[in-house]
C-alpha atoms as a PDB file:
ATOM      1  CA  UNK A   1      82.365  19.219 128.149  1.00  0.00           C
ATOM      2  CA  UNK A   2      81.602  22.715 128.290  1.00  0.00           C
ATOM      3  CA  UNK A   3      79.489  24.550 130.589  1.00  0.00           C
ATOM      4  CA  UNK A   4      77.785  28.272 131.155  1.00  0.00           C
ATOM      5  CA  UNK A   5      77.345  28.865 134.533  1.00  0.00           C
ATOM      6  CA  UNK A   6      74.492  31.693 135.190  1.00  0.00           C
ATOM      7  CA  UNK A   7      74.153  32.969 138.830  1.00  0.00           C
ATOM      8  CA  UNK A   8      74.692  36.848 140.066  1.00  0.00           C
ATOM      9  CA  UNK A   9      75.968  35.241 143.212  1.00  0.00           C
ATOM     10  CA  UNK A  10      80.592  34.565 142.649  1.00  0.00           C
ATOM     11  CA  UNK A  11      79.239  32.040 145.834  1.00  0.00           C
ATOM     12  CA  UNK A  12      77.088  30.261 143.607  1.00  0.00           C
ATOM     13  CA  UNK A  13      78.992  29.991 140.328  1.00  0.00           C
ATOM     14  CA  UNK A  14      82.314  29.118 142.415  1.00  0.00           C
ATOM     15  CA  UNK A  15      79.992  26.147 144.287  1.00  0.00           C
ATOM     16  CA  UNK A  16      78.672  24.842 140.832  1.00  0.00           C
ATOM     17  CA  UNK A  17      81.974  24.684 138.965  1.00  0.00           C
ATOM     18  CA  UNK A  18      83.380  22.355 142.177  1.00  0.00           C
ATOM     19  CA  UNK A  19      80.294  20.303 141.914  1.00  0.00           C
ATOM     20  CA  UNK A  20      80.838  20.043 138.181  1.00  0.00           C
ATOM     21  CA  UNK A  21      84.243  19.117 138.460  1.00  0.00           C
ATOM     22  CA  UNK A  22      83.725  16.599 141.457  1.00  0.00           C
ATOM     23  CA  UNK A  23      80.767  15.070 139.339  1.00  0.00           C
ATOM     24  CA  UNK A  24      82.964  14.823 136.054  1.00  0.00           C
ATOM     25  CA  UNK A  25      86.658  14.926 136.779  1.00  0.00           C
ATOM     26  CA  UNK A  26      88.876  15.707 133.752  1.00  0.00           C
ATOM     27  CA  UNK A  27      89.135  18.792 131.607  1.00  0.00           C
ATOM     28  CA  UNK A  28      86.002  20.802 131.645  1.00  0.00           C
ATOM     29  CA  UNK A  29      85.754  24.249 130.207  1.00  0.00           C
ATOM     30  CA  UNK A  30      83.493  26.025 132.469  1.00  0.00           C
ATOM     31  CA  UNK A  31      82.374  29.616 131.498  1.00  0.00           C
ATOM     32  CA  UNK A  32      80.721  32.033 134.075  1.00  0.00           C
ATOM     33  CA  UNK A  33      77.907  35.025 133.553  1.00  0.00           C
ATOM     34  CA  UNK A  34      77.236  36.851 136.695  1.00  0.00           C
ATOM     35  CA  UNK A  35      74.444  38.806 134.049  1.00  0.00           C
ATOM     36  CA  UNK A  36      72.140  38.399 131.531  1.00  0.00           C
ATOM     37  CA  UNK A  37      73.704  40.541 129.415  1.00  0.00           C
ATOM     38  CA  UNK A  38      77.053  38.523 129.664  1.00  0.00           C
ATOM     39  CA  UNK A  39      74.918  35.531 129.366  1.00  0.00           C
ATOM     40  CA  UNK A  40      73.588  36.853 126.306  1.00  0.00           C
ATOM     41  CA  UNK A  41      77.340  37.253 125.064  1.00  0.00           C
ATOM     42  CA  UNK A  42      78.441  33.750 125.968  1.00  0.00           C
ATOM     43  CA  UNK A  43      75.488  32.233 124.314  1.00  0.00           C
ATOM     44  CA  UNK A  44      76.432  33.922 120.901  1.00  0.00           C
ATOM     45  CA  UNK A  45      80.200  32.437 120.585  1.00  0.00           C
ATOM     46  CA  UNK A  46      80.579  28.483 120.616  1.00  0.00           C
ATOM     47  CA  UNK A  47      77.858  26.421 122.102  1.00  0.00           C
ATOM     48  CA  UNK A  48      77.914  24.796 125.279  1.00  0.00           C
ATOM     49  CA  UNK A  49      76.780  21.498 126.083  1.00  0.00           C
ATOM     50  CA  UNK A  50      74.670  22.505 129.256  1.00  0.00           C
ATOM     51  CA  UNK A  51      73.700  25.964 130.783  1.00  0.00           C
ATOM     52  CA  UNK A  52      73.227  26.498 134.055  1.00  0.00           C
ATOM     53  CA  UNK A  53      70.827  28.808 134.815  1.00  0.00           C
ATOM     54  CA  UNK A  54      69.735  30.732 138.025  1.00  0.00           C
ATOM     55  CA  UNK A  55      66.022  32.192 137.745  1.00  0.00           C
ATOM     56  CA  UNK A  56      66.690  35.216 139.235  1.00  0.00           C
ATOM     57  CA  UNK A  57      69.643  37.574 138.482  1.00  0.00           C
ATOM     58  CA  UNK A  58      70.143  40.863 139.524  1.00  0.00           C
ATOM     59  CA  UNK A  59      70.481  42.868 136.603  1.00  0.00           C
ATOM     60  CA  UNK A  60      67.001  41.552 135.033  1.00  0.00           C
ATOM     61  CA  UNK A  61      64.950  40.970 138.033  1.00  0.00           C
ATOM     62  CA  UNK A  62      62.271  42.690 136.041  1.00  0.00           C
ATOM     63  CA  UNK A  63      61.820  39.988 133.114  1.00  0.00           C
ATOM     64  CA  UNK A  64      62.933  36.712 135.187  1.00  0.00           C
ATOM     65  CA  UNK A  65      65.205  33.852 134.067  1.00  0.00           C
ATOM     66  CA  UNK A  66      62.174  32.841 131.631  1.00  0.00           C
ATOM     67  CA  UNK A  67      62.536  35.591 129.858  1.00  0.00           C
ATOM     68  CA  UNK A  68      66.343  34.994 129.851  1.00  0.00           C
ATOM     69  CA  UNK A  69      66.191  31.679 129.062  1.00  0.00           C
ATOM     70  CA  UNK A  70      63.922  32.550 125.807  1.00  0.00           C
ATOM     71  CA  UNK A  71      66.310  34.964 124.760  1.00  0.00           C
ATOM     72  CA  UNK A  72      69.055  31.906 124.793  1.00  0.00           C
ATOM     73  CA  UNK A  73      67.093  29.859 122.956  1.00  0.00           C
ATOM     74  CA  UNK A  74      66.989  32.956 120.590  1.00  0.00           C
ATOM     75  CA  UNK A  75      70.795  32.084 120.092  1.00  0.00           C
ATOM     76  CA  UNK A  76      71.041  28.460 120.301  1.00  0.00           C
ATOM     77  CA  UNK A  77      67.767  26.693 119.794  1.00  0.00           C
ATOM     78  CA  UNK A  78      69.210  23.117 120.991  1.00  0.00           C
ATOM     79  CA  UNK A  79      70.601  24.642 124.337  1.00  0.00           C
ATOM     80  CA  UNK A  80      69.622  22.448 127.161  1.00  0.00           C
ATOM     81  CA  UNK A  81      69.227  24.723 129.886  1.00  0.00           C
ATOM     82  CA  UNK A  82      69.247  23.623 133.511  1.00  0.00           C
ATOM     83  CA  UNK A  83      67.128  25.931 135.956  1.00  0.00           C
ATOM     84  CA  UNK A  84      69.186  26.384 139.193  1.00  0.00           C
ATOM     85  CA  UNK A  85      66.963  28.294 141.408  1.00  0.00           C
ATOM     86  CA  UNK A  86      65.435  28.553 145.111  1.00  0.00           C
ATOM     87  CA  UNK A  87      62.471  28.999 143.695  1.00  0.00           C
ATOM     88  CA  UNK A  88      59.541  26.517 144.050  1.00  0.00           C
ATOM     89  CA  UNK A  89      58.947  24.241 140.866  1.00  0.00           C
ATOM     90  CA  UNK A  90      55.225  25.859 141.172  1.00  0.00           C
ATOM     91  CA  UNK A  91      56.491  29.053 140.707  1.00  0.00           C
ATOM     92  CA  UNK A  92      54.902  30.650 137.761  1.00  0.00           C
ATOM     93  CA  UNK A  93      58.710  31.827 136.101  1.00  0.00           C
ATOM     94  CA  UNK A  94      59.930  28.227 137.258  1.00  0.00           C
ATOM     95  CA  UNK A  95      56.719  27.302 135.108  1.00  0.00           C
ATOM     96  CA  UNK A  96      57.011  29.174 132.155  1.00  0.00           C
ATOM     97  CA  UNK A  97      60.425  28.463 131.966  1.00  0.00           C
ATOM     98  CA  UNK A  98      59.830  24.589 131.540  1.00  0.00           C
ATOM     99  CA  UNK A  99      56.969  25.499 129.160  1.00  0.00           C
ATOM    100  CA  UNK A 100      59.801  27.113 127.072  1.00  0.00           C
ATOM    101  CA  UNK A 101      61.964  24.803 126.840  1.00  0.00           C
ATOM    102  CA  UNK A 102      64.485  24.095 129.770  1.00  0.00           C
ATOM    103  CA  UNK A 103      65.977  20.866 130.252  1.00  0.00           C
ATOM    104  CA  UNK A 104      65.907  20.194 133.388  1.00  0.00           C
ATOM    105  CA  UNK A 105      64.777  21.968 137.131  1.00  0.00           C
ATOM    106  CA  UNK A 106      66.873  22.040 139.888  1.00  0.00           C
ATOM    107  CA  UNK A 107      66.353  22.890 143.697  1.00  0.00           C
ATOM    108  CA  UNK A 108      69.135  25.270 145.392  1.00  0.00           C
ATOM    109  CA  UNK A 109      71.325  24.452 147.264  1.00  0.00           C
ATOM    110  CA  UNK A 110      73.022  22.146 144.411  1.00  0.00           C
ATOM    111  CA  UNK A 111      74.386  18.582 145.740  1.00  0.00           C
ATOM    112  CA  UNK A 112      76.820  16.594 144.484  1.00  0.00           C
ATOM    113  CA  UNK A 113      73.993  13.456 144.205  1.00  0.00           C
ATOM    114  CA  UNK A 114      71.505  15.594 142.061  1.00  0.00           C
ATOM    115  CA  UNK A 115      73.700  16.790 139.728  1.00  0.00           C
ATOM    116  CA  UNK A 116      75.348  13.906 139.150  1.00  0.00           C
ATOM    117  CA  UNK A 117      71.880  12.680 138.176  1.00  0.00           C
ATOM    118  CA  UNK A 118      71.030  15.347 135.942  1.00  0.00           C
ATOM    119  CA  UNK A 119      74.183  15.016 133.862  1.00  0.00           C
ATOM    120  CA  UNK A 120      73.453  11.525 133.621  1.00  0.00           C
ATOM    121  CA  UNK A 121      70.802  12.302 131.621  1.00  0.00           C
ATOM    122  CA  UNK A 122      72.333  14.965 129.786  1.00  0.00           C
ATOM    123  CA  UNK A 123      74.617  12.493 128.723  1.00  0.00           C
ATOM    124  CA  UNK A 124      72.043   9.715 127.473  1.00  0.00           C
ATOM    125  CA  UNK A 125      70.214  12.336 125.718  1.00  0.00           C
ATOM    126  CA  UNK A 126      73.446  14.228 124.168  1.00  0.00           C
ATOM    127  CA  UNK A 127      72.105  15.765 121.014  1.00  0.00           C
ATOM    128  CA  UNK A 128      68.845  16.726 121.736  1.00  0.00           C
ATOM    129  CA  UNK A 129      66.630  19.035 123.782  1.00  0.00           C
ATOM    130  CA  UNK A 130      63.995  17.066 126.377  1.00  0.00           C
END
């Protein structure tokens, strides 16, 4: 499986790749942004089968991960894009985000039992976007 991680935080990104590999041990190729703009650039090579997203990143505070996630989907229309965020599921990029296509929302901080769960379902629904 391969995986974009998306968080300005090395904290973050470090946390979700040992979640990722306690939740699916074996070979993983994990690939991390700490930018949009790097995001941008992973996005354009081969596609990954999930993309985890934070919200809010520190080089595009000004647009919002909606805004970055649109410009993904820009790239790779099937990306299924998981929102990792502290931010409420009521917030209004949180919402516009879903309107635009993410896959899936989840709540920082990331546990093992919730993203086990989501990549359950990213596994019965391989193929296709929700």
């Amino acid at each position: 499986m391969r995986y974009l991680i998306v968080d300005d935080s090395a904290t973050v990104r470090r946390t979700t790749a040992s979640l990722l590999k306690a939740a699916r041990p074996g070979k993983l190729d994990l690939v991390e942004a700490e930018s949009s703009k790097q995001a941008i650039a992973a996005v354009t090579g081969a596609p990954f089968d999930c993309i985890f997203l934070d919200m809010v990143l520190g080089d595009d505070k000004a647009n919002g991960g909606a805004a970055i996630l649109e410009r993904i989907l820009v790239y790779d229309p099937k990306a299924r894009i998981v929102l990792v965020t502290g931010l409420p599921r009521t917030d209004p990029q949180v919402q516009r985000a879903i309107r635009s296509g993410a896959f899936a929302y989840l709540q920082k901080p990331l546990n093992l039992a919730n993203l086990r769960q989501t990549l359950d379902l990213l596994d019965r629904t391989k193929g296709r976007r929700r």
